[in-house]
C-alpha atoms as a PDB file:
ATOM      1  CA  UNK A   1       0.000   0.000   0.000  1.00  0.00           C
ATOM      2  CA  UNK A   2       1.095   3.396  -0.686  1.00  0.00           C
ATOM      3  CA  UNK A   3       1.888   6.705   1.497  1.00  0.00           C
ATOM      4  CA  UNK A   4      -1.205   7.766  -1.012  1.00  0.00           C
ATOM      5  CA  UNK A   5      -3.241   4.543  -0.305  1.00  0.00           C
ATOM      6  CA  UNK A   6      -2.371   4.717   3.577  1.00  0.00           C
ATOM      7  CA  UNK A   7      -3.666   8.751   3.699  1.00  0.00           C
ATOM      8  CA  UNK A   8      -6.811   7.615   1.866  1.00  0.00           C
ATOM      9  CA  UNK A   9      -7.805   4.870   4.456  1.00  0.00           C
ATOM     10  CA  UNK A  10      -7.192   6.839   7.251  1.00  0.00           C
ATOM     11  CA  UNK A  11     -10.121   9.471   6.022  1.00  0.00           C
ATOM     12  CA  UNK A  12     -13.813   8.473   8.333  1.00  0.00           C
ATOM     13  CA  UNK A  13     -16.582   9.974   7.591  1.00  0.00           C
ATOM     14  CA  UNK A  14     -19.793   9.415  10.105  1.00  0.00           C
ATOM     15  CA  UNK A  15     -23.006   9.208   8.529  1.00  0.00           C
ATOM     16  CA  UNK A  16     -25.797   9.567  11.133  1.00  0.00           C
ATOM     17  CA  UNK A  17     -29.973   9.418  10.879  1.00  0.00           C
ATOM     18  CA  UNK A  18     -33.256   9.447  12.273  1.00  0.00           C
ATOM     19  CA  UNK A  19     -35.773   7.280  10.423  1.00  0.00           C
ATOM     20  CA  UNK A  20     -39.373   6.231  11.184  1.00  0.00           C
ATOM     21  CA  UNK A  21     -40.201   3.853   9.125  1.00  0.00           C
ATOM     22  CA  UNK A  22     -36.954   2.570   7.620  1.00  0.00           C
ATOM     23  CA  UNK A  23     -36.161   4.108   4.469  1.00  0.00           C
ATOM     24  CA  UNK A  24     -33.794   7.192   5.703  1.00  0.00           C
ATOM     25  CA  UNK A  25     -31.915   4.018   7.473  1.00  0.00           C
ATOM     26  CA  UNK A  26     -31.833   2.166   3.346  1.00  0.00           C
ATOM     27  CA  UNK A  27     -30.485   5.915   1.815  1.00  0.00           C
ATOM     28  CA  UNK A  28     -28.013   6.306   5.164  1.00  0.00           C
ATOM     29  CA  UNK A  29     -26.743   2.391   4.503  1.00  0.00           C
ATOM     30  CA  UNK A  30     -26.301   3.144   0.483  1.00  0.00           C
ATOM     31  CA  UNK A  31     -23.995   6.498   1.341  1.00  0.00           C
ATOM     32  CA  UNK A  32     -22.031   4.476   3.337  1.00  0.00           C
ATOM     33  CA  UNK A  33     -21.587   2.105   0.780  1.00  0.00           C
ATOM     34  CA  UNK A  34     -20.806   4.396  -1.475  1.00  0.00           C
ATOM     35  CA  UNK A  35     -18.539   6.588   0.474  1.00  0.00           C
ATOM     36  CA  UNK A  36     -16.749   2.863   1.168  1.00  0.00           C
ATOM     37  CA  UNK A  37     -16.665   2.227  -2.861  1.00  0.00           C
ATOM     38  CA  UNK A  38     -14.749   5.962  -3.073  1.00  0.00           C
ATOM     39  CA  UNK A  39     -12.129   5.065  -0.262  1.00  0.00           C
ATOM     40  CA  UNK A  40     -13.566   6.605   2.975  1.00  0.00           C
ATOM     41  CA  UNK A  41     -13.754   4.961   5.973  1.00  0.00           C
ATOM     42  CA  UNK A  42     -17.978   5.136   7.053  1.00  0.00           C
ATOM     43  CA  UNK A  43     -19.360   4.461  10.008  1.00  0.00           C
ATOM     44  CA  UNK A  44     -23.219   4.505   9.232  1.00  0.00           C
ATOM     45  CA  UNK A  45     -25.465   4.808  13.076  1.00  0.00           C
ATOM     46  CA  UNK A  46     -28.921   5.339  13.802  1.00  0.00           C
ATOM     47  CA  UNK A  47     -29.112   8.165  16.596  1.00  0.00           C
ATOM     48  CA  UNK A  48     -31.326   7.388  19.389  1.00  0.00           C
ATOM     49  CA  UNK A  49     -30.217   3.520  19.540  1.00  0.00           C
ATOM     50  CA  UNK A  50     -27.961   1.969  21.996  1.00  0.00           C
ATOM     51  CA  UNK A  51     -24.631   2.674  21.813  1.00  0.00           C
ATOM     52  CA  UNK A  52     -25.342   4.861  18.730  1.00  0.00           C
ATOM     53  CA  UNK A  53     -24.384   8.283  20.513  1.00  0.00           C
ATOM     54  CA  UNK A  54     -21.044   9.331  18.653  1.00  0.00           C
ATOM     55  CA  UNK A  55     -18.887  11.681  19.285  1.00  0.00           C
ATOM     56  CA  UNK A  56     -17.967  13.639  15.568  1.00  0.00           C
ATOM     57  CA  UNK A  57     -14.959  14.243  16.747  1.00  0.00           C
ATOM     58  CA  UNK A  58     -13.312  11.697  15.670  1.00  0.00           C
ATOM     59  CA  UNK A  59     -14.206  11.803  12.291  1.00  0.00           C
ATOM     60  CA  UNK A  60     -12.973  14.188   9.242  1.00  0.00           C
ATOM     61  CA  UNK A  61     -16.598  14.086   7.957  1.00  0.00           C
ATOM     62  CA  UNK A  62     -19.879  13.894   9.066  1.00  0.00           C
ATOM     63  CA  UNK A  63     -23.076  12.964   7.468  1.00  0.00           C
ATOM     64  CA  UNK A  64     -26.661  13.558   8.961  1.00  0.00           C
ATOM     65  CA  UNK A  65     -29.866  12.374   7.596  1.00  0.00           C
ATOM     66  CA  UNK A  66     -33.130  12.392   8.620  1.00  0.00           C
ATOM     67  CA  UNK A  67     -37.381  12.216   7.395  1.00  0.00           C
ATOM     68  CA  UNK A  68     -39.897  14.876   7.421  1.00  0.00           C
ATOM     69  CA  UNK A  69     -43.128  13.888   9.081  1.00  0.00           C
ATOM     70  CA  UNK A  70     -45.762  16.203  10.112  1.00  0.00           C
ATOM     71  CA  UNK A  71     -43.683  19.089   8.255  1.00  0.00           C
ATOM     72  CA  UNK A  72     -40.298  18.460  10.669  1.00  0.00           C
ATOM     73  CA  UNK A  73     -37.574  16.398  10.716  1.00  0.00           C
ATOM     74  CA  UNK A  74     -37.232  13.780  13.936  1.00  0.00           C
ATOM     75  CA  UNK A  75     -36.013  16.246  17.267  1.00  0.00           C
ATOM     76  CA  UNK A  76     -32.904  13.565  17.866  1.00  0.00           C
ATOM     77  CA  UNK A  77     -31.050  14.664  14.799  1.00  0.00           C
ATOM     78  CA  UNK A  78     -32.051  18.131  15.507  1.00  0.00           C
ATOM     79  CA  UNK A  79     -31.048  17.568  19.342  1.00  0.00           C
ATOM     80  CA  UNK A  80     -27.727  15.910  17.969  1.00  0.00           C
ATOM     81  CA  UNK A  81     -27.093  18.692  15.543  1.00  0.00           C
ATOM     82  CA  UNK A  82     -27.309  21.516  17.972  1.00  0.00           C
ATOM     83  CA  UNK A  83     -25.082  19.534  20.659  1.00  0.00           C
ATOM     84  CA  UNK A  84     -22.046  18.811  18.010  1.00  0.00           C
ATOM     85  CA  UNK A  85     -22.730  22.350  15.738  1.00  0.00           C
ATOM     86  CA  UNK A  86     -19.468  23.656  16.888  1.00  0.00           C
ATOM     87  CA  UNK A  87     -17.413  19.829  15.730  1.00  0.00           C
ATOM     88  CA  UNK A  88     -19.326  20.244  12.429  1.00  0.00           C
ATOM     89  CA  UNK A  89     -19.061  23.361  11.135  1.00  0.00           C
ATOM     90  CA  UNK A  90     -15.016  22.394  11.970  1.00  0.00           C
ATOM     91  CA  UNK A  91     -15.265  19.651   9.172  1.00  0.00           C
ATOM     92  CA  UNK A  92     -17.037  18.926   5.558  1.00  0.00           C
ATOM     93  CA  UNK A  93     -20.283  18.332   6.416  1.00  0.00           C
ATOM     94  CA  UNK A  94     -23.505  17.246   4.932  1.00  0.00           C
ATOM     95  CA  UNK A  95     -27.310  17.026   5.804  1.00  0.00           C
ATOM     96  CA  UNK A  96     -29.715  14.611   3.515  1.00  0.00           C
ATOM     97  CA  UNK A  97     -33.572  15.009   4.202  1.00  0.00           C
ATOM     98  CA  UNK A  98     -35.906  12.421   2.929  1.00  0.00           C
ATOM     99  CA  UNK A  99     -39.526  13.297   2.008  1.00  0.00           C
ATOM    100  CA  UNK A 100     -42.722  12.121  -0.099  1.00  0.00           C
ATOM    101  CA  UNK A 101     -42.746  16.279  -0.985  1.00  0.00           C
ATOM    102  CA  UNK A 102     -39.338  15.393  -2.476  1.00  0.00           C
ATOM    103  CA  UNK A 103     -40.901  13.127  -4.825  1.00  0.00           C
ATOM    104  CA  UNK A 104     -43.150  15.950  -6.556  1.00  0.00           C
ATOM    105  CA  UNK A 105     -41.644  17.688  -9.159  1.00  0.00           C
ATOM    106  CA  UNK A 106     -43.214  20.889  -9.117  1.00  0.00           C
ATOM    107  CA  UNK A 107     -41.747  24.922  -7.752  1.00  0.00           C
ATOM    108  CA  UNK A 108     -44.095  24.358  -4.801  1.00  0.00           C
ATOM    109  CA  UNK A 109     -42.981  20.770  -3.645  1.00  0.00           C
ATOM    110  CA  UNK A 110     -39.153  22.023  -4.206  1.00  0.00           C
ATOM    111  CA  UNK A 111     -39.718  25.149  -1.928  1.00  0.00           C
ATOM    112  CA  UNK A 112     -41.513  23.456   0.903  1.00  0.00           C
ATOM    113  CA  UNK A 113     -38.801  21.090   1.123  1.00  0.00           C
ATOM    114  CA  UNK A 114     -35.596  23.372   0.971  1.00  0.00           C
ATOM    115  CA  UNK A 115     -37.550  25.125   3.928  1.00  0.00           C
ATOM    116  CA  UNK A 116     -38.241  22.557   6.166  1.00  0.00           C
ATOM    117  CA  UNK A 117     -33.974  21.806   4.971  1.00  0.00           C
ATOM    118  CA  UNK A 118     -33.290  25.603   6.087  1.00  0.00           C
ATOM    119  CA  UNK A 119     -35.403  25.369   9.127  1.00  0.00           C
ATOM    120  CA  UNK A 120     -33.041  22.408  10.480  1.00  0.00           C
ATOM    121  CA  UNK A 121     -29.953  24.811   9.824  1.00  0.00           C
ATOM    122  CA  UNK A 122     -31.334  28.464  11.628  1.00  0.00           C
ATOM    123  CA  UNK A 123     -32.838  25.602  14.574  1.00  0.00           C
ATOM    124  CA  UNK A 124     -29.465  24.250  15.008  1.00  0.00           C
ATOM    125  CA  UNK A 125     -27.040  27.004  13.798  1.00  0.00           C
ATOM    126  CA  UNK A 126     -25.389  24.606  11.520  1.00  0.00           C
ATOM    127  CA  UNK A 127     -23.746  25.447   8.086  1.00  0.00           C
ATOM    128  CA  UNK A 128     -23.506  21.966   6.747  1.00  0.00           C
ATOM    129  CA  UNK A 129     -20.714  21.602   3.407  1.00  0.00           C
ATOM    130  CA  UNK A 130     -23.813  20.851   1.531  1.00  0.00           C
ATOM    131  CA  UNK A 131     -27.408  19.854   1.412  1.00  0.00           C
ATOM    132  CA  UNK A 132     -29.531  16.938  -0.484  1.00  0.00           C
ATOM    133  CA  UNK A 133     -33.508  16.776  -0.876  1.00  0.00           C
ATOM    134  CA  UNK A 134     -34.202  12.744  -1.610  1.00  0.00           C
ATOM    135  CA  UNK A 135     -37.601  11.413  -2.135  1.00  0.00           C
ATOM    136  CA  UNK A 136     -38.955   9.006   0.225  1.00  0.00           C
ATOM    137  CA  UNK A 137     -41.112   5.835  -0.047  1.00  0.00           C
ATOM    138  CA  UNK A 138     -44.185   4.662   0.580  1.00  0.00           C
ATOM    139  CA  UNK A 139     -43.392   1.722   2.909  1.00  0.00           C
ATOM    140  CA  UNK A 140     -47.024   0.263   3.629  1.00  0.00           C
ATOM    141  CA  UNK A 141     -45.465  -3.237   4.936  1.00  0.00           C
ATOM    142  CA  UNK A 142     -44.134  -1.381   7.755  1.00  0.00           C
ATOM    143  CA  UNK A 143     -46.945   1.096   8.734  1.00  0.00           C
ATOM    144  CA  UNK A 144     -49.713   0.165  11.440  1.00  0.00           C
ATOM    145  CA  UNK A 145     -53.148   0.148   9.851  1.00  0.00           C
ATOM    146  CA  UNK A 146     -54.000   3.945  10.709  1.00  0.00           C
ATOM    147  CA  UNK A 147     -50.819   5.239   9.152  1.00  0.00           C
ATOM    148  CA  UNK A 148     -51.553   2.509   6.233  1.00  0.00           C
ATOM    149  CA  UNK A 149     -54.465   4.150   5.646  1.00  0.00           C
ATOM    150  CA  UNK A 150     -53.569   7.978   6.197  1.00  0.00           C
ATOM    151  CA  UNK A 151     -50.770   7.118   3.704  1.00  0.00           C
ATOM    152  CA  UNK A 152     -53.066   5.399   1.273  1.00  0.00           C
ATOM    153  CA  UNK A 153     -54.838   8.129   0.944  1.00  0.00           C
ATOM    154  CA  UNK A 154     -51.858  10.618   0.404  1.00  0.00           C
ATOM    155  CA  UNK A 155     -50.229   7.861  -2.312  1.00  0.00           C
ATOM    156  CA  UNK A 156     -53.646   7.843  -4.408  1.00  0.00           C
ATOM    157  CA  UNK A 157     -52.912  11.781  -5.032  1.00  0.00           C
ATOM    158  CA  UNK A 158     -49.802  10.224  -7.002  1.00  0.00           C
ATOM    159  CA  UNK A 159     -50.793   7.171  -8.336  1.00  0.00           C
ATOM    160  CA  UNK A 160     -54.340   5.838  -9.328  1.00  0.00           C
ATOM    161  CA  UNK A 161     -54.096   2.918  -8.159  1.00  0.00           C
ATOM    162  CA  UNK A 162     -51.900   2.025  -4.826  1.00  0.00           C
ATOM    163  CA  UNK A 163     -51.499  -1.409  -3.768  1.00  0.00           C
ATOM    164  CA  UNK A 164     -51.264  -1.375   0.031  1.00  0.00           C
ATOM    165  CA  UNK A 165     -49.284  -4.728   0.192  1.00  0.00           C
ATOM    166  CA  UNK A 166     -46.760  -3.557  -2.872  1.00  0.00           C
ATOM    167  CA  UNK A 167     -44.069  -1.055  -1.524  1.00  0.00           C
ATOM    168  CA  UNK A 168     -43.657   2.315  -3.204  1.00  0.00           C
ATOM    169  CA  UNK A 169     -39.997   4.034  -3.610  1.00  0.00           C
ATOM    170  CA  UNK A 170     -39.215   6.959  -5.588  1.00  0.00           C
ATOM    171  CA  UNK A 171     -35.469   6.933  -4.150  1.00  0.00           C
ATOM    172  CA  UNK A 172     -33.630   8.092  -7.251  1.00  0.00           C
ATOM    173  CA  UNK A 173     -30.344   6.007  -6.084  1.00  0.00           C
ATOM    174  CA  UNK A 174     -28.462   7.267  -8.391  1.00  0.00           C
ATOM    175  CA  UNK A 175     -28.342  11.175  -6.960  1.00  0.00           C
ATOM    176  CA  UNK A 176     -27.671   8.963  -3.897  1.00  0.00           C
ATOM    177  CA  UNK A 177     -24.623   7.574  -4.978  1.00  0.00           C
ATOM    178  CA  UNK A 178     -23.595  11.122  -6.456  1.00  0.00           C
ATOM    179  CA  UNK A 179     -23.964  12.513  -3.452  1.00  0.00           C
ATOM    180  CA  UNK A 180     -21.649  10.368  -1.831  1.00  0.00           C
ATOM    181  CA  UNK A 181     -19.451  10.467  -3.948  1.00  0.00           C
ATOM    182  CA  UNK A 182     -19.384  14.179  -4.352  1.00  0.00           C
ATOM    183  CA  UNK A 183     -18.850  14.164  -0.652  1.00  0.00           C
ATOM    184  CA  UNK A 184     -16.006  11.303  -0.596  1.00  0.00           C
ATOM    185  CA  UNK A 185     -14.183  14.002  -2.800  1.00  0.00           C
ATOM    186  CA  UNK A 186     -14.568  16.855  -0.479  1.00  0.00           C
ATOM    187  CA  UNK A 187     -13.497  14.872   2.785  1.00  0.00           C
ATOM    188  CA  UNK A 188     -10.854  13.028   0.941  1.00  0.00           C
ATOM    189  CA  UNK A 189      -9.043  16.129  -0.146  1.00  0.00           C
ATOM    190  CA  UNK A 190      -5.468  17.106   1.334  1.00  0.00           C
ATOM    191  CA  UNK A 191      -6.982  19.906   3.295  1.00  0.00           C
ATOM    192  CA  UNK A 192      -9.944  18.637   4.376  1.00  0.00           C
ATOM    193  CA  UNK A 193      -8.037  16.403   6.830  1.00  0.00           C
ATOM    194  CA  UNK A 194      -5.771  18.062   9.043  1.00  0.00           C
END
């Protein structure tokens, strides 16, 4: 392995999320793959479980994702955020937000969601490297029958005809993977890690 090689490996980058029903937890896993694929170190951990309270610190990037439901992301990322702002806005950082609203390709959908993104940053007095607005999923397999039907009724606004026993993603993966990878290039250059 090379001096090169060795600097490369030594770059980790925690990616950290809230998710309800899953799905942040699927986009979360696929950065850290990625970020893995473009040779940085990721530790991917749900905040909130056991054990998953990291210290960002130790890390030369840091990664925070979370869902909007009822118009706000979850209050542990914005709890975590506002205890580690200083440790983050000391290192390339990035926040992902995952929403249905994300899915709707309209001026109106695209403004709702950068606010409820901006409304995470003035809460929290973060000033993350950069931002990411991915569209969610219609998980029915994992919703208890009120939410299965509360979410029926929003996915018929989409589609015609919803299946409640078919899952529904509109994850484009691909601007996933892209925005690992832009990110992989940030942390990995020289003077990101000092």
């Amino acid at each position: 392995m090379s001096v090169a090689d060795e600097s490369v490996m030594k770059v980790r980058v925690l990616v950290l999320y809230a998710s309800t029903h899953g799905h942040t937890g699927k986009i979360a896993d696929r950065i850290g793959e990625a970020l893995r694929e473009n040779g940085v170190s990721a530790r991917v951990r749900e905040v909130g479980t056991p054990g998953a309270h990291v210290d960002p610190a130790g890390f030369d990037g840091v990664i925070v994702g979370g869902s909007i439901h009822m118009s706000r992301h979850q209050q542990a990322i914005i709890d975590w955020v506002t205890e580690h702002r200083a440790t983050l806005n000391a290192v390339p950082s990035a926040f992902f937000s995952v929403s249905l609203t994300a899915a709707d390709d309209t001026d109106e959908a695209r403004t709702a969601t950068s606010g409820l993104i901006d409304h995470v940053m003035d809460e929290t007095g973060w000033a993350p490297t950069t931002t990411a607005a991915f569209a969610g999923a219609f998980q029915f397999q994992e919703y208890n029958l009120p939410t299965r039907v509360l979410m029926h009724l929003i996915a018929k606004r989409h589609e015609e005809h919803v299946d409640v026993h078919q899952d529904i993603d509109y994850t484009d993966w691909a601007a996933v993977d892209r925005f690992a990878t832009d990110f992989a290039a940030v942390a990995l250059r020289p003077e990101a890690v000092s």
